[in-house]
Protein backbone atom coordinates (compact mmCIF):
# COMPACT_ATOMS: atom_id res chain seq x y z
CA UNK A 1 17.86 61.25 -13.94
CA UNK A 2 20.12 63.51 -16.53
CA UNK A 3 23.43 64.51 -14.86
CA UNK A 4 23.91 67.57 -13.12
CA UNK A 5 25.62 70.06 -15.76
CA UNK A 6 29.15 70.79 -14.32
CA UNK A 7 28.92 74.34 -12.94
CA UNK A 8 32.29 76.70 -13.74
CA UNK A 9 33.97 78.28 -10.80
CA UNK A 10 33.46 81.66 -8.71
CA UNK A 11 35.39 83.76 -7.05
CA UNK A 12 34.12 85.29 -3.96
CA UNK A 13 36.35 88.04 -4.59
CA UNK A 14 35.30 89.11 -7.86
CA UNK A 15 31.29 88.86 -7.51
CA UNK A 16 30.18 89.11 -11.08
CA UNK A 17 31.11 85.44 -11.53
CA UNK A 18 28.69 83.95 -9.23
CA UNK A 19 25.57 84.57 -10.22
CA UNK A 20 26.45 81.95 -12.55
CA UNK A 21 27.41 79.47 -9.93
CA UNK A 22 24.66 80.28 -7.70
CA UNK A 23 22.08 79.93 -10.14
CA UNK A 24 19.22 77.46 -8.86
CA UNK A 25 21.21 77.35 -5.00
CA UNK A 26 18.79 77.58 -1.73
CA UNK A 27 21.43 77.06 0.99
CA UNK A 28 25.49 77.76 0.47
CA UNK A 29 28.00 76.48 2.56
CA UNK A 30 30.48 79.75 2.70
CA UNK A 31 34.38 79.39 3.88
CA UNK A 32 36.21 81.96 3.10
CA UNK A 33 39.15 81.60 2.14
CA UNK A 34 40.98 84.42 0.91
CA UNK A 35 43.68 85.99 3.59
CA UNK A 36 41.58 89.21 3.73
CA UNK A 37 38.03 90.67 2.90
CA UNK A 38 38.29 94.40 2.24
CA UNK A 39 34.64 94.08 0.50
CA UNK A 40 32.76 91.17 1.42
CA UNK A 41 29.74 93.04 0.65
CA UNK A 42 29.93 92.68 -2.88
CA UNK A 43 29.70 88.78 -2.91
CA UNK A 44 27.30 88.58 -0.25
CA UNK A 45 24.73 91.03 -1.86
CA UNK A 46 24.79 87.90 -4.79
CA UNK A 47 24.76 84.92 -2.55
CA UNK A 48 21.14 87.07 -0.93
CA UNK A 49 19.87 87.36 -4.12
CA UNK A 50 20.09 83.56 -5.07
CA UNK A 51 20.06 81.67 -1.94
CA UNK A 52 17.95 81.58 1.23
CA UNK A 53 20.07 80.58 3.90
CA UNK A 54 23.92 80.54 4.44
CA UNK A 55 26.18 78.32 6.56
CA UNK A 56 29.26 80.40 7.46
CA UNK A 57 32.58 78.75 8.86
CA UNK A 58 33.86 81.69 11.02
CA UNK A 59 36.37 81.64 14.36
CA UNK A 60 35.58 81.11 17.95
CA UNK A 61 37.68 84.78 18.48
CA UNK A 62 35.08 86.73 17.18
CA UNK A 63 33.76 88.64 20.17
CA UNK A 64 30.32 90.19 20.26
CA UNK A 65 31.16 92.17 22.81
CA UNK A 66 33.90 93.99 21.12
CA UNK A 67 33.18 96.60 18.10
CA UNK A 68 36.88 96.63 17.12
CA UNK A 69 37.95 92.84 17.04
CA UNK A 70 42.02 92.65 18.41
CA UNK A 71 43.02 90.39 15.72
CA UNK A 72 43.61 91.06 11.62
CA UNK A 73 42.07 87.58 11.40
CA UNK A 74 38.71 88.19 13.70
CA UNK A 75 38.44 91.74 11.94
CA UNK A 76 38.55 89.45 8.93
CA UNK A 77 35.55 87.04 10.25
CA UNK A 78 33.51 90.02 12.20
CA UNK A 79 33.36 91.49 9.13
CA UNK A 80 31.48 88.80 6.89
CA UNK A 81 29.70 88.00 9.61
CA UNK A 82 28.51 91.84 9.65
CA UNK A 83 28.06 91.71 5.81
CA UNK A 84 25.61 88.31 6.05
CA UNK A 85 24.17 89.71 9.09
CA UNK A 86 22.26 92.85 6.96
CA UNK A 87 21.96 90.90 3.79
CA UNK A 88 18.45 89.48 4.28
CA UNK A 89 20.18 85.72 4.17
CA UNK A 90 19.13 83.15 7.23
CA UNK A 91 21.97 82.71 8.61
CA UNK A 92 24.18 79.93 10.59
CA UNK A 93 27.50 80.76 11.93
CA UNK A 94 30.24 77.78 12.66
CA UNK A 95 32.79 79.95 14.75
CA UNK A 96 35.52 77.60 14.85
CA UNK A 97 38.77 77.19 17.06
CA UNK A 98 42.11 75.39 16.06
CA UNK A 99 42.25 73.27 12.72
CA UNK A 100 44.13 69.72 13.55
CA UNK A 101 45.30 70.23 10.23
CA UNK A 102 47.05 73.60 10.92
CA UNK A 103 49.74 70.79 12.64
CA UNK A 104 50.62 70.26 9.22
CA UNK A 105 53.49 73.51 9.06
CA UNK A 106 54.89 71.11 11.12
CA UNK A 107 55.83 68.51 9.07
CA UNK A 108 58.68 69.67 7.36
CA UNK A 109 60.85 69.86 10.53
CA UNK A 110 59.72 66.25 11.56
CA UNK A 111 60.10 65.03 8.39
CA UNK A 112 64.02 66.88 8.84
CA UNK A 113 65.11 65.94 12.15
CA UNK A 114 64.09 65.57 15.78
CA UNK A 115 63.13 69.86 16.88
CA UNK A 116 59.88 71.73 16.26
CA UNK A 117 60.28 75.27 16.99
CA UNK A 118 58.11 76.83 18.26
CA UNK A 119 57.10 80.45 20.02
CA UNK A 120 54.49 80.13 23.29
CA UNK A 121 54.79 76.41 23.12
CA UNK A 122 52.40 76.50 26.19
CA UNK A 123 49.46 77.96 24.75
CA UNK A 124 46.69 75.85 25.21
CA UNK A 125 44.45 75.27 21.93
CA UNK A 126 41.21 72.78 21.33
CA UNK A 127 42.00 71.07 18.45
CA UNK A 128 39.32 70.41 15.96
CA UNK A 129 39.66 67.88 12.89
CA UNK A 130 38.22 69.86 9.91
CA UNK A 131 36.06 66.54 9.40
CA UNK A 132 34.16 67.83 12.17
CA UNK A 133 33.41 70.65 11.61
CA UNK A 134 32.50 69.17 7.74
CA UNK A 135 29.94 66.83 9.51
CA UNK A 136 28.24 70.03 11.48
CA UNK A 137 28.09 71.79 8.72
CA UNK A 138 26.36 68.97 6.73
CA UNK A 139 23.48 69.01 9.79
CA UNK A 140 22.87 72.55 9.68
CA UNK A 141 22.48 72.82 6.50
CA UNK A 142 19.92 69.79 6.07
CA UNK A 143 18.35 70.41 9.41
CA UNK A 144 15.63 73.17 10.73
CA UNK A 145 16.89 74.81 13.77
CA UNK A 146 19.51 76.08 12.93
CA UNK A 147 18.89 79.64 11.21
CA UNK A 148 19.92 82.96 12.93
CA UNK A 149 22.26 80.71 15.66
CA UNK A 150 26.04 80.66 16.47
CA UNK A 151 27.66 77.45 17.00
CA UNK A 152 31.04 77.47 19.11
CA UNK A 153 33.47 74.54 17.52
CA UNK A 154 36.06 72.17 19.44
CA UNK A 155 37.99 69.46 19.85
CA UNK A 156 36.88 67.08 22.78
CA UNK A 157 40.13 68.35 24.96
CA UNK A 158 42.53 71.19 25.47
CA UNK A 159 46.44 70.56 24.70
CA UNK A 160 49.45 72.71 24.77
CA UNK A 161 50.89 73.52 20.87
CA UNK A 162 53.98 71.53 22.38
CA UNK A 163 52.04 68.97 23.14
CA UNK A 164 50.52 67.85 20.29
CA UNK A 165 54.16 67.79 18.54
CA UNK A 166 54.63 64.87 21.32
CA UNK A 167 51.32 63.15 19.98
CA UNK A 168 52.79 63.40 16.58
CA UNK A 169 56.09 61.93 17.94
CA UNK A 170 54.15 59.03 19.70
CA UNK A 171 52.02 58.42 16.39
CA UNK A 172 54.92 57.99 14.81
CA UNK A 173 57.11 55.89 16.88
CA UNK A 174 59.98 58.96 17.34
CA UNK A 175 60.32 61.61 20.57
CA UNK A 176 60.12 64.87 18.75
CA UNK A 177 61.71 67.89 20.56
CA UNK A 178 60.03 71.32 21.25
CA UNK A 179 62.61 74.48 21.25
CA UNK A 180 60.79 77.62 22.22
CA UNK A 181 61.01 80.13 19.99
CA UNK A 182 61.24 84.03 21.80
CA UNK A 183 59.18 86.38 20.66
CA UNK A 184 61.16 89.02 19.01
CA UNK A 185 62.88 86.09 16.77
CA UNK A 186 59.05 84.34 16.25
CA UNK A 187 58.16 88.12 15.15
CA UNK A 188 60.86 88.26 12.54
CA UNK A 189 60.34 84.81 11.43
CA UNK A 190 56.35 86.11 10.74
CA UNK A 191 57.43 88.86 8.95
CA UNK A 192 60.12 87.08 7.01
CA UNK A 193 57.06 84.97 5.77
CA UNK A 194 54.88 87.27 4.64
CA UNK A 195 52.76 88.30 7.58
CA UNK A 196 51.90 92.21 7.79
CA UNK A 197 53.32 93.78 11.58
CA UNK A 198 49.90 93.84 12.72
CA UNK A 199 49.36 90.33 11.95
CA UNK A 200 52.78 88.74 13.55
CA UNK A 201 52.29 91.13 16.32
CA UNK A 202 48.51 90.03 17.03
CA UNK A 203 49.45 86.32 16.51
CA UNK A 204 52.03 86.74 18.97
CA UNK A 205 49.98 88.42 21.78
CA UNK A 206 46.81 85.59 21.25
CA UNK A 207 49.21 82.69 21.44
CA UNK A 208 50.44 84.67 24.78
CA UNK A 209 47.37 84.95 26.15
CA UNK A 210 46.28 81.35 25.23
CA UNK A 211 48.55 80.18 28.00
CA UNK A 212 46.47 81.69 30.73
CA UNK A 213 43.30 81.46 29.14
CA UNK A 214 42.88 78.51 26.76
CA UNK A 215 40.72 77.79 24.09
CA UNK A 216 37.25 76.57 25.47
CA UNK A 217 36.29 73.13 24.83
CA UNK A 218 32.38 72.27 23.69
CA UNK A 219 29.98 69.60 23.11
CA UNK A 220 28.62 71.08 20.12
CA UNK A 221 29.80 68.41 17.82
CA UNK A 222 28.05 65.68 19.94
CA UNK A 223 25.07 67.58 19.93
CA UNK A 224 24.20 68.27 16.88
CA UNK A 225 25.79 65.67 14.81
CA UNK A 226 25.30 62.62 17.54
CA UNK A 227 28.93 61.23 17.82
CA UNK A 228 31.89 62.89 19.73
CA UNK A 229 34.38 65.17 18.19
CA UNK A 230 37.92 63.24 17.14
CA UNK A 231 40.97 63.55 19.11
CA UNK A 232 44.24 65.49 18.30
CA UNK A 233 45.26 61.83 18.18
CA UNK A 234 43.13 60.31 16.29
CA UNK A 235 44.03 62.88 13.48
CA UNK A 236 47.54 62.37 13.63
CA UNK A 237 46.87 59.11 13.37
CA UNK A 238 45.20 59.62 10.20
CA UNK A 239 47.69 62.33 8.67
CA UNK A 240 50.53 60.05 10.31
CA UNK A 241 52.66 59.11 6.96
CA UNK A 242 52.62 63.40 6.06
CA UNK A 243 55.05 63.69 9.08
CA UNK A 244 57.17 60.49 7.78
């Protein structure tokens, strides 16, 4: 069989150069990941005209129930879902909670001393290792079943964000610290970074409200992909030499 001709790259947010990419493409894997989508339409109207079906990784905070999502990030997601919604594409949607690998931002204060800071060090997240949600992706993309259906992602259990510093600690063989950050420092900190107001200040309230209402926890990896979804440990195991 003749190689595969190397394909140059798009760029969801200019759509005129993926027709190009798309060229000869049934089913696309979309992740967006640009910080914003202020016309998703655009590249969505050429992924319908080439492709049949799409595989979308979105975020478990998308609520159907709500026309105006709380969060910058969810308005981000409910929108391209919208968009692939009424292009004419089949669609699959992977809403997703917690990346594992968000841990990462971490790193550099592990790799300094003995303190994460943190704000709402008690908000309780279901970790998922991006692997998993690779491995879904893979099935529903291959497999029948799957079009016009929203999957809910997880990790197999709920932690605390200060917890899983203490995993990381343990994986490591040192006892890291958590020092709670308060808000109105956390805030300035997210601004001081590069986040708009209305992003630090809907972080802020989520990670709040995580403490009393946690991320769920589902079986959806087991089920469609026929092992169990890895621990928070098991990926900081993995990603263990990244904290030093």
């Amino acid at each position: 069989m003749a190689p595969r001709a190397s394909r140059s790259p798009g760029n969801l947010s200019i759509a005129s150069t993926l027709d190009a990419v798309l060229d000869g493409v049934d089913v696309v894997f979309l992740l967006w990941h640009q910080a914003s989508a202020e016309h998703p339409d655009a590249a969505i109207d050429v992924l319908a005209r080439h492709a049949r079906r799409v595989v979308y990784v979105s975020s478990l905070t998308v609520d159907d129930d709500l026309e105006d999502q709380a969060h910058p990030m969810t308005v981000l997601h409910a929108d391209i879902e919208r968009s692939i919604r009424g292009s004419g594409l089949a669609w699959t949607f992977l809403r997703a909670g917690r990346f594992a690998t968000n841990s990462l931002a971490w790193a550099p204060e592990i790799r300094a001393g003995d303190v994460v800071r943190l704000p709402n060090a008690a908000a309780v997240r279901s970790p998922i290792d991006p692997r998993d949600v690779g491995a879904v992706a893979v099935r529903t993309l291959l497999d029948d079943g799957h079009a016009g259906v929203t999957h809910i992602l997880s990790g197999p259990e709920r932690l605390t964000e200060g917890t899983m510093v203490h995993v990381i600690g343990e994986v490591i063989g040192r006892t890291i610290h958590v020092e709670e950050v308060p808000a109105g420092t956390a805030r300035q900190e997210l601004l001081d970074g590069g986040a708009s107001p209305e992003l630090a200040d809907a972080a802020l309230t989520y990670w709040s409200k995580l403490i009393a209402e946690p991320e769920p926890v589902t079986r959806t990896v087991r089920e469609i992909t026929g092992s169990g979804a890895r621990t928070f440990r098991h990926w900081a195991m993995d990603h263990a030499d990244e904290f030093g």
